[in-house]
C-alpha atoms as a PDB file:
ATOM      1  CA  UNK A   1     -75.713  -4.694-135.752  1.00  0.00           C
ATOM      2  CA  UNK A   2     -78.207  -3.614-132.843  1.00  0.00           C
ATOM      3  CA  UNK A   3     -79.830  -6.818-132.904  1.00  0.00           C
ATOM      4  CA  UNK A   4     -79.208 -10.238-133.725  1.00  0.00           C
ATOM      5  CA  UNK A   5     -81.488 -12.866-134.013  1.00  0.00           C
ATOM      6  CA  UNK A   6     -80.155 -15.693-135.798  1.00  0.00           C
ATOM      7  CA  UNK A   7     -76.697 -17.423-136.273  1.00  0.00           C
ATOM      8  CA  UNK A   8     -76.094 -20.113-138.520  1.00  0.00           C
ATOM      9  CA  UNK A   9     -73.178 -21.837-139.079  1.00  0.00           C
ATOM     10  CA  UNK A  10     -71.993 -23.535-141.838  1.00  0.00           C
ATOM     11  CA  UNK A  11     -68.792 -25.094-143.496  1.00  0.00           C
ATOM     12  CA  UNK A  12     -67.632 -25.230-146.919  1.00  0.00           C
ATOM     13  CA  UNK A  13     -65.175 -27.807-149.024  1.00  0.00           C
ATOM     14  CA  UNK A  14     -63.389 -27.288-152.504  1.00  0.00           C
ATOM     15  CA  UNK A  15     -62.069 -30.789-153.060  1.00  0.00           C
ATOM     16  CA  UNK A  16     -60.129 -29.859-156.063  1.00  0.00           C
ATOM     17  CA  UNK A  17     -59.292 -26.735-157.813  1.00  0.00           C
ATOM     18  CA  UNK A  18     -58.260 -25.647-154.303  1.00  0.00           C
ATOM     19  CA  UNK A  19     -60.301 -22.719-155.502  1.00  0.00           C
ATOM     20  CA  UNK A  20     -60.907 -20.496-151.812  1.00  0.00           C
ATOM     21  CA  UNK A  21     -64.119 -18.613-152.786  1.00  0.00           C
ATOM     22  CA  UNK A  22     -65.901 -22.212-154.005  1.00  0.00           C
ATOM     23  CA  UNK A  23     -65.242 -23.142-150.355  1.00  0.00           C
ATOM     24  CA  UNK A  24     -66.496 -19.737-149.156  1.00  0.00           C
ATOM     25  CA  UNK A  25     -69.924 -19.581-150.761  1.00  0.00           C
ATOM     26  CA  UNK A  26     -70.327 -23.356-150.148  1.00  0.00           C
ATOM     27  CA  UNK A  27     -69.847 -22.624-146.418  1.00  0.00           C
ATOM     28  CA  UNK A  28     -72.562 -19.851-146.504  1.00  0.00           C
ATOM     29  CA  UNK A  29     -74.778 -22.170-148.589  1.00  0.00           C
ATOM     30  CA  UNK A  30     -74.767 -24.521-145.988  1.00  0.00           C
ATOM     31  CA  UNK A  31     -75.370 -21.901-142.799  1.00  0.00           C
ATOM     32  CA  UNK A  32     -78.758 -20.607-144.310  1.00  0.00           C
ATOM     33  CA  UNK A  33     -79.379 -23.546-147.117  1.00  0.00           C
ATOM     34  CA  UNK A  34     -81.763 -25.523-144.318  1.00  0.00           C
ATOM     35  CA  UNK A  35     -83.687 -21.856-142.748  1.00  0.00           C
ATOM     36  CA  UNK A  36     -86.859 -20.208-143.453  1.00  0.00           C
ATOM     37  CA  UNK A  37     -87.348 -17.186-141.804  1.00  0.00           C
ATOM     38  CA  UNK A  38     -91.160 -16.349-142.747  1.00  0.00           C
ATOM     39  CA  UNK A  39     -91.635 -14.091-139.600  1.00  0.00           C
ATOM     40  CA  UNK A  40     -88.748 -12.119-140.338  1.00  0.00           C
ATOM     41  CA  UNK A  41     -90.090  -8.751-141.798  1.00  0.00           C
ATOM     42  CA  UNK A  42     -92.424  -8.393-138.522  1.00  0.00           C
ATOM     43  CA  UNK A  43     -89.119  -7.925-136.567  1.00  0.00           C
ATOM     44  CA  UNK A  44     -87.454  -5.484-138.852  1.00  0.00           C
ATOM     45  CA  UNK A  45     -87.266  -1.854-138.857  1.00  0.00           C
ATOM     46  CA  UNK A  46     -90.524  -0.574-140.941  1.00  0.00           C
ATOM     47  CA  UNK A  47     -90.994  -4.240-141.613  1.00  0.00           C
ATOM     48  CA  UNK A  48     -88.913  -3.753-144.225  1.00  0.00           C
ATOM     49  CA  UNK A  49     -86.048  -6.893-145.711  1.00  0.00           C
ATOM     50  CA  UNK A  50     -83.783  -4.310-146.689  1.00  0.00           C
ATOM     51  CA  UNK A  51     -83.245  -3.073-143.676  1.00  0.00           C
ATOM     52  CA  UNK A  52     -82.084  -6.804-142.789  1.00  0.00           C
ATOM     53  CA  UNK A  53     -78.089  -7.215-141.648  1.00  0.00           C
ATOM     54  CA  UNK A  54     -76.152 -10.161-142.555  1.00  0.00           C
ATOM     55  CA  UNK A  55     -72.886 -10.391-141.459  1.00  0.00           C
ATOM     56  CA  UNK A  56     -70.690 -12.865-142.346  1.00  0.00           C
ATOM     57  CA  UNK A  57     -67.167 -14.102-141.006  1.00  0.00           C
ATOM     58  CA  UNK A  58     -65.628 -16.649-142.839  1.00  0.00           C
ATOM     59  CA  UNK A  59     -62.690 -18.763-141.440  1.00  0.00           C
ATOM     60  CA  UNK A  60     -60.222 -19.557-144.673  1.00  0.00           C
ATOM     61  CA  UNK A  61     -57.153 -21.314-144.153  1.00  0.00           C
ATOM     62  CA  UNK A  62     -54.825 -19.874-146.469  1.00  0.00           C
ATOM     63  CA  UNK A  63     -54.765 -16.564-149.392  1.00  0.00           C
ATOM     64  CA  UNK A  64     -57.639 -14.754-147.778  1.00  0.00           C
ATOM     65  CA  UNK A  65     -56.808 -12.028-149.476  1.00  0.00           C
ATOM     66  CA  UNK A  66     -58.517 -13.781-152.906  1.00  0.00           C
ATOM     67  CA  UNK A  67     -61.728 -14.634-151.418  1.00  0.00           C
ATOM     68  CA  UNK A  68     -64.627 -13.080-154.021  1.00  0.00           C
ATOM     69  CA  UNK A  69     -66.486 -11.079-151.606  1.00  0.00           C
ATOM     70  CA  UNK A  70     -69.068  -9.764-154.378  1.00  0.00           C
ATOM     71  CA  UNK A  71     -69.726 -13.822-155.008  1.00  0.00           C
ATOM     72  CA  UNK A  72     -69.680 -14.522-151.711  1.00  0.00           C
ATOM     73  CA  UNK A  73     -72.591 -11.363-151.176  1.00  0.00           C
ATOM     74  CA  UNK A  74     -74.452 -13.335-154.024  1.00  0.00           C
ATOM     75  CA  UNK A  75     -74.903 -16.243-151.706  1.00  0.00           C
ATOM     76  CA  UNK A  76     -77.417 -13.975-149.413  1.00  0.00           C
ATOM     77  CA  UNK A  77     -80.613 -12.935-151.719  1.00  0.00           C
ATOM     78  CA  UNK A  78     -82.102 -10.143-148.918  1.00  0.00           C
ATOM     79  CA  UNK A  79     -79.909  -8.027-146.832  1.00  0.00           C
ATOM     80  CA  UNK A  80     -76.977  -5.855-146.332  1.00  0.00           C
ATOM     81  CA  UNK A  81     -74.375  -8.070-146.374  1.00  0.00           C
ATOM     82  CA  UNK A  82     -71.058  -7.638-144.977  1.00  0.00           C
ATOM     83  CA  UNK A  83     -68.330 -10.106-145.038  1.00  0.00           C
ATOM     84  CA  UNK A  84     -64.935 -10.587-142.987  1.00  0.00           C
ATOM     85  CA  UNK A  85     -62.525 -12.945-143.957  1.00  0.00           C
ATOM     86  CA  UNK A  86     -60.404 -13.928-141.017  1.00  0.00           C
ATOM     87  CA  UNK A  87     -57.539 -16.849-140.799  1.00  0.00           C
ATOM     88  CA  UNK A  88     -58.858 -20.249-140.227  1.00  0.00           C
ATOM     89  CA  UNK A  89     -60.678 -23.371-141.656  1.00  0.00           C
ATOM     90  CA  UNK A  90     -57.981 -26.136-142.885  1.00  0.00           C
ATOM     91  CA  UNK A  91     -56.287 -27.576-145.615  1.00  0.00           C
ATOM     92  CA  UNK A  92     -56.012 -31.079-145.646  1.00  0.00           C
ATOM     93  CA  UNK A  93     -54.804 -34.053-148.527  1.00  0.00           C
ATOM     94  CA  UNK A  94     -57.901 -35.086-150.215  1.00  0.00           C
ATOM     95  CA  UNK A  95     -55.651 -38.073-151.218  1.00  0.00           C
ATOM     96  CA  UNK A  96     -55.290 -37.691-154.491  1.00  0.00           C
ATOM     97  CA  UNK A  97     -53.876 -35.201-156.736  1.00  0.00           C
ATOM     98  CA  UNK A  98     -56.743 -34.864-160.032  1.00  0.00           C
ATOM     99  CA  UNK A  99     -54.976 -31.802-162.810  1.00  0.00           C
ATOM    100  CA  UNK A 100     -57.744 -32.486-165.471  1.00  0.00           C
ATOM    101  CA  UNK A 101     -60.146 -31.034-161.952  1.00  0.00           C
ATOM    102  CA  UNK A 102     -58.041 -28.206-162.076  1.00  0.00           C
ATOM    103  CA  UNK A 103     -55.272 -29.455-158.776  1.00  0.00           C
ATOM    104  CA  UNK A 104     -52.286 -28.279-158.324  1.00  0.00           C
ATOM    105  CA  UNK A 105     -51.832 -29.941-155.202  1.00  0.00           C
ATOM    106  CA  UNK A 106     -54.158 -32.581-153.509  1.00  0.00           C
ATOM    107  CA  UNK A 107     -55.049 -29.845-151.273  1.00  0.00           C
ATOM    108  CA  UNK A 108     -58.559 -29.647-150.017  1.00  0.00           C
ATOM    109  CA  UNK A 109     -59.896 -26.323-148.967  1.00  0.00           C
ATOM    110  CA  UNK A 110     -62.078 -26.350-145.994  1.00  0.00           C
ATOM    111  CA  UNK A 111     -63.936 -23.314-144.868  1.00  0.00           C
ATOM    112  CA  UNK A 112     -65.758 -22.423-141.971  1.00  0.00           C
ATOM    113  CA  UNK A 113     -68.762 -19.712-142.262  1.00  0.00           C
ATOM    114  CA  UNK A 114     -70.683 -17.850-139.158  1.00  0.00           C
ATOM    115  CA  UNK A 115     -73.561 -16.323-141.030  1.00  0.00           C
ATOM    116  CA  UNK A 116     -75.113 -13.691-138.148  1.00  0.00           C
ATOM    117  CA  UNK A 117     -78.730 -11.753-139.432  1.00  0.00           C
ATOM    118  CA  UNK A 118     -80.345  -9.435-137.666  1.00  0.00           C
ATOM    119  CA  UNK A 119     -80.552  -5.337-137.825  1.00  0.00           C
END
C-alpha cells in the first residue's frame, strides 16, 4: 500500500460453535462497524473507491488455515481487499459446554482484526 490513512482495530468472539471465521468477520465488523469515511474518494487515485486498499491481518488463535477468506472479503463492501491470517487472538472457557449451539468444547474463539485502508 503507498498510503495509509486509516487503521481500525477490532476484535471478534465465537462463543460457541468455536467456528474461527464467525470470530474473523465479527472482528472486522467491529474495526470499521463505527466509521464513515465520506471524504474518502477525494483522496484516492482518480477519485475512484476501487482503487481503495484494505488490508487486513487477523490474529486467530488456533486452525488458521480454515479461516473463510472469501467471507471474510464480504465483510469490506468497497476495496481491494487482502487478508493475512497470522497466529494469535485466544481461546478461552466460556464456562460452559452448549452441543445443541453446535460445542464441542467450551472453547471460546477470540479474534483480533487490524483493518488498514488506504491506496
Amino acid at each position: 500500500m503507498e498510503r495509509v490513512m486509516f487503521v481500525e482495530i477490532g476484535q471478534g468472539i465465537d462463543l460457541h460453535g468455536q467456528d474461527i471465521s464467525t470470530a474473523c468477520v465479527r472482528a472486522c465488523r467491529n474495526a470499521i462497524g463505527h466509521n464513515s469515511m465520506p471524504g474518502i474518494r477525494s483522496v484516492l487515485p482518480d477519485q475512484d473507491i476501487d482503487k481503495m486498499r484494505v488490508e487486513v491481518t487477523l490474529g486467530v488463535p488456533s486452525h488458521q488455515e480454515q479461516v473463510d477468506l472469501g467471507a471474510v472479503r464480504k465483510a469490506f463492501p468497497y476495496g481491494q481487499v487482502e487478508v493475512r491470517v497470522v497466529a494469535g487472538g485466544l481461546l478461552a472457557s466460556s464456562g460452559v459446554l452448549l452441543p445443541d449451539q453446535g460445542d464441542v468444547s467450551d472453547d471460546m474463539v477470540i479474534v483480533d482484526a487490524v483493518v488498514a485502508v488506504g491506496y
